[in-house]
C-alpha atoms as a PDB file:
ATOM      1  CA  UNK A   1      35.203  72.530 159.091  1.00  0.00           C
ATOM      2  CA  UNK A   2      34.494  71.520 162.702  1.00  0.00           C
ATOM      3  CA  UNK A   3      36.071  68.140 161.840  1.00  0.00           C
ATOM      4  CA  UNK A   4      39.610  69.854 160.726  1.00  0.00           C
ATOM      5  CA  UNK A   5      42.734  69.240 162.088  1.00  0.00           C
ATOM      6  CA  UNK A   6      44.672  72.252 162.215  1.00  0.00           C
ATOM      7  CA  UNK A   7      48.086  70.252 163.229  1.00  0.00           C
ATOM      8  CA  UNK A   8      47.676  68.187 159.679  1.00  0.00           C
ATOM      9  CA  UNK A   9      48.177  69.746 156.174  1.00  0.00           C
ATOM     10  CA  UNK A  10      45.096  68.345 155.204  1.00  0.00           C
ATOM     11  CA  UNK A  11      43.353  69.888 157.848  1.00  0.00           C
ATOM     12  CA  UNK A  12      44.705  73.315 157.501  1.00  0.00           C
ATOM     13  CA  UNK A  13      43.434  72.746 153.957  1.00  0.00           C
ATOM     14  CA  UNK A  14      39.884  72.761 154.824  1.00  0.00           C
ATOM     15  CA  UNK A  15      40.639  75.616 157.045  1.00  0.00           C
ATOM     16  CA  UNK A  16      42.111  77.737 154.260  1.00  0.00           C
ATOM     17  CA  UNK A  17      39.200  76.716 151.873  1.00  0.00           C
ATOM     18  CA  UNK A  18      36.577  78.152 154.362  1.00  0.00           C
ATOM     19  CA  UNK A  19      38.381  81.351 155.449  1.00  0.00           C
ATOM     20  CA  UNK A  20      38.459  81.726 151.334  1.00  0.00           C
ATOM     21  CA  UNK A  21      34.968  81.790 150.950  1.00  0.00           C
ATOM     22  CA  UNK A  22      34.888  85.107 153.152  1.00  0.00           C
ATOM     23  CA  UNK A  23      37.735  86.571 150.945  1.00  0.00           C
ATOM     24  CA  UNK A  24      36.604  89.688 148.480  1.00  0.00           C
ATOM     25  CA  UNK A  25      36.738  89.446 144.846  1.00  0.00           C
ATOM     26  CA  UNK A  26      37.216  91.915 142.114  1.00  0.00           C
ATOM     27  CA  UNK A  27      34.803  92.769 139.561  1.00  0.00           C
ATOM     28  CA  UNK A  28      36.617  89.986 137.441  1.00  0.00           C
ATOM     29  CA  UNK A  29      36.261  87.086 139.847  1.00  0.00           C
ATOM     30  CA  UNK A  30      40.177  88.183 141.182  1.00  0.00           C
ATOM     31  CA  UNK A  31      40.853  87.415 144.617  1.00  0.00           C
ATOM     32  CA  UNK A  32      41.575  90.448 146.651  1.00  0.00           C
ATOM     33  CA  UNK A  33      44.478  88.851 148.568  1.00  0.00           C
ATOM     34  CA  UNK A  34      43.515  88.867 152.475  1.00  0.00           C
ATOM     35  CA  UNK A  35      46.353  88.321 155.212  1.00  0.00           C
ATOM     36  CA  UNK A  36      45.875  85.807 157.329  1.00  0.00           C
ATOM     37  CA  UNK A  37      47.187  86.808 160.579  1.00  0.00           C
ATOM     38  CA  UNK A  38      48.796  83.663 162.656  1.00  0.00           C
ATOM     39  CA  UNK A  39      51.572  82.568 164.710  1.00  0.00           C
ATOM     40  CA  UNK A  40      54.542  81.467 163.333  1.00  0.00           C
ATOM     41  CA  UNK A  41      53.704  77.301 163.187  1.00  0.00           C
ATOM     42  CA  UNK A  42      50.115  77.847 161.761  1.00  0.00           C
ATOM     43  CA  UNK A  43      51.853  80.079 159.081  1.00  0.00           C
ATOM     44  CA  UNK A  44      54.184  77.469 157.909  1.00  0.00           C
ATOM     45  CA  UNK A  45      51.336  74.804 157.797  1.00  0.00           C
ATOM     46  CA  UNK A  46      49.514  77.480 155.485  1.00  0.00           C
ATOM     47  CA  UNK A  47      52.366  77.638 153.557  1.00  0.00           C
ATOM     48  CA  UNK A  48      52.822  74.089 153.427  1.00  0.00           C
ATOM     49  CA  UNK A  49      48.945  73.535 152.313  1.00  0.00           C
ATOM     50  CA  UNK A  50      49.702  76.024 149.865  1.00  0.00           C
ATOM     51  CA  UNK A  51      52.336  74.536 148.148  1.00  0.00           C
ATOM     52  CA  UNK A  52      51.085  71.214 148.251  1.00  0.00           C
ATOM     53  CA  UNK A  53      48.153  72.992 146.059  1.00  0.00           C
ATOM     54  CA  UNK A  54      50.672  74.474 144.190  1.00  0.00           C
ATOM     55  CA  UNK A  55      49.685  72.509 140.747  1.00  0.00           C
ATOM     56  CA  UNK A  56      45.969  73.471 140.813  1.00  0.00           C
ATOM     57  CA  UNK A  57      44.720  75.156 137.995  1.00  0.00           C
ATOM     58  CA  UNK A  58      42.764  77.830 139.412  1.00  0.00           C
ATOM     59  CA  UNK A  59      43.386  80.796 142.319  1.00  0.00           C
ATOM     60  CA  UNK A  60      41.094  79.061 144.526  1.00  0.00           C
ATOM     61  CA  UNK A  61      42.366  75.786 144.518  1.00  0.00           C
ATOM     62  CA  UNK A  62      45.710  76.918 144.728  1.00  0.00           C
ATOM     63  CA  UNK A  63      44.540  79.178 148.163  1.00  0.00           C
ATOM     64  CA  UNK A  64      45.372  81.962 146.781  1.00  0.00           C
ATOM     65  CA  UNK A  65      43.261  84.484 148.682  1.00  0.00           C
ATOM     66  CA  UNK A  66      45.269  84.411 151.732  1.00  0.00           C
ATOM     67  CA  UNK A  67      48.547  85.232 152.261  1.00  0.00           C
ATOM     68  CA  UNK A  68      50.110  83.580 155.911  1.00  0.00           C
ATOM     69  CA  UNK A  69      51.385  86.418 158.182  1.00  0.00           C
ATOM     70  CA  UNK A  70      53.089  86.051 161.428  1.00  0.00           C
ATOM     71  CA  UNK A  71      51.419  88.072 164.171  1.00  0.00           C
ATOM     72  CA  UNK A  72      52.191  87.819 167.557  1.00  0.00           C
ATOM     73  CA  UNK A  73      53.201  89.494 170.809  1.00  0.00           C
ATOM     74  CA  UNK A  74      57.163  88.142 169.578  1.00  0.00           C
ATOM     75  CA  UNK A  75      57.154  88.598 166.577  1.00  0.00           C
ATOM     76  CA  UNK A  76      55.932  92.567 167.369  1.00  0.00           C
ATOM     77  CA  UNK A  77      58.537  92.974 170.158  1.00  0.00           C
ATOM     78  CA  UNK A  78      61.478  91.455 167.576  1.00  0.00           C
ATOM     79  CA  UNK A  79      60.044  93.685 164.522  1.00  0.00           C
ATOM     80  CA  UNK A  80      60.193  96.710 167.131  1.00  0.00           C
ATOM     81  CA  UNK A  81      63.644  95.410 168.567  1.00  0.00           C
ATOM     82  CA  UNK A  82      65.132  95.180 164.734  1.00  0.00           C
ATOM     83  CA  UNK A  83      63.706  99.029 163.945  1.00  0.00           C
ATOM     84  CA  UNK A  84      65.370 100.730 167.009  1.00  0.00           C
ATOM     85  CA  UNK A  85      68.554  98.487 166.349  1.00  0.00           C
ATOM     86  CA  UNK A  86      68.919  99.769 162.756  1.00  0.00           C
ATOM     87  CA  UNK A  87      68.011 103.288 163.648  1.00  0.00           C
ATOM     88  CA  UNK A  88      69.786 104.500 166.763  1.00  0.00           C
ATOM     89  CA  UNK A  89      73.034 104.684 168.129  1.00  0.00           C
ATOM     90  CA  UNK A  90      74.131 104.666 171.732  1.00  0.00           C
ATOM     91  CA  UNK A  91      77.044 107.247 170.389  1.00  0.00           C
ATOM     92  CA  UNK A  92      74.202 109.946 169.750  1.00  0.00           C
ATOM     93  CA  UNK A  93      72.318 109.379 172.469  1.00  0.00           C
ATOM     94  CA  UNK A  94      73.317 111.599 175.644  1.00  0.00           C
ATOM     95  CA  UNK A  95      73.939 114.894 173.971  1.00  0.00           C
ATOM     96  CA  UNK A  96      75.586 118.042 176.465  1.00  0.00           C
ATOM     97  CA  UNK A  97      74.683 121.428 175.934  1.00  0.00           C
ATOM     98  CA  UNK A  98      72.965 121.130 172.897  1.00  0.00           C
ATOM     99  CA  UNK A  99      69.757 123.456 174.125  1.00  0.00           C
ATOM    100  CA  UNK A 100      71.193 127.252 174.054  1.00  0.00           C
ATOM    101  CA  UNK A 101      68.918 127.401 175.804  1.00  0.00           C
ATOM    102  CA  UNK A 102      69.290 125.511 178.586  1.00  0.00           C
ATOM    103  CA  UNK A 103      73.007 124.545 178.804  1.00  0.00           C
ATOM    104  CA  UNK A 104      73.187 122.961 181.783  1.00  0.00           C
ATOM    105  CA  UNK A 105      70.986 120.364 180.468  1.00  0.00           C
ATOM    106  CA  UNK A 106      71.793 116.910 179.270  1.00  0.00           C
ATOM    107  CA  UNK A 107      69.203 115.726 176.475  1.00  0.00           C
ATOM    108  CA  UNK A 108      68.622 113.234 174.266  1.00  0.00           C
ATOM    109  CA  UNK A 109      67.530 112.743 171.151  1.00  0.00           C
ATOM    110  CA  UNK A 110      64.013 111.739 172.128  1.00  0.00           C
ATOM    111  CA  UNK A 111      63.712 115.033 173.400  1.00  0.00           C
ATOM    112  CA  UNK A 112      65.726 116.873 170.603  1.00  0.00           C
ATOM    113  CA  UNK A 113      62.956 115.647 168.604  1.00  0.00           C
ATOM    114  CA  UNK A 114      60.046 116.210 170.368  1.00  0.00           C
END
């Protein structure tokens, strides 16, 4: 493992085979799939050493056990980004007299809320 490149396929192959070794397995010798938390290039070369052990006859040699996952400081603040995009509207945000409360009060919908 210490000899691996992780910038070759082959290399990230090696990886993949060692991090598999630490992955659980059912009661019937099942892999209990793992993600494999990386940033966006590293996920692609699992992907790619995946598929080019895509003809394998068995889970294992196939690297089945982990499943790539993008996870990074961008990748949170786009996620995050794409939510609030979907969700909110800058129509519905500043909201007058809504509190009978207090009328005189602008509010949003944070607050509304909360």
């Amino acid at each position: 493992m210490k000899d691996a490149n992780p910038s070759s396929v082959e290399g990230v192959i090696k990886i993949m085979e060692w991090l598999q070794e630490l992955v659980p397995k059912s009661p019937d010798g099942a892999f209990k799939v793992m993600p494999s938390h990386a940033d966006q290039l590293s996920v692609e070369r699992m992907v790619d050493a995946q598929k080019a052990r895509s003809c394998e006859e068995s889970d294992a040699a196939r690297l089945l056990g982990l499943e790539p996952t993008p996870q990074e400081f961008h990748h949170r603040g786009i996620t995050i980004q794409v939510y609030y995009n979907a969700s909110f509207f800058a129509k519905s945000m500043p909201v007058k007299n809504c509190c009978t409360l207090y009328p005189d009060v602008t509010t949003t919908l944070f607050h509304i809320s909360n």
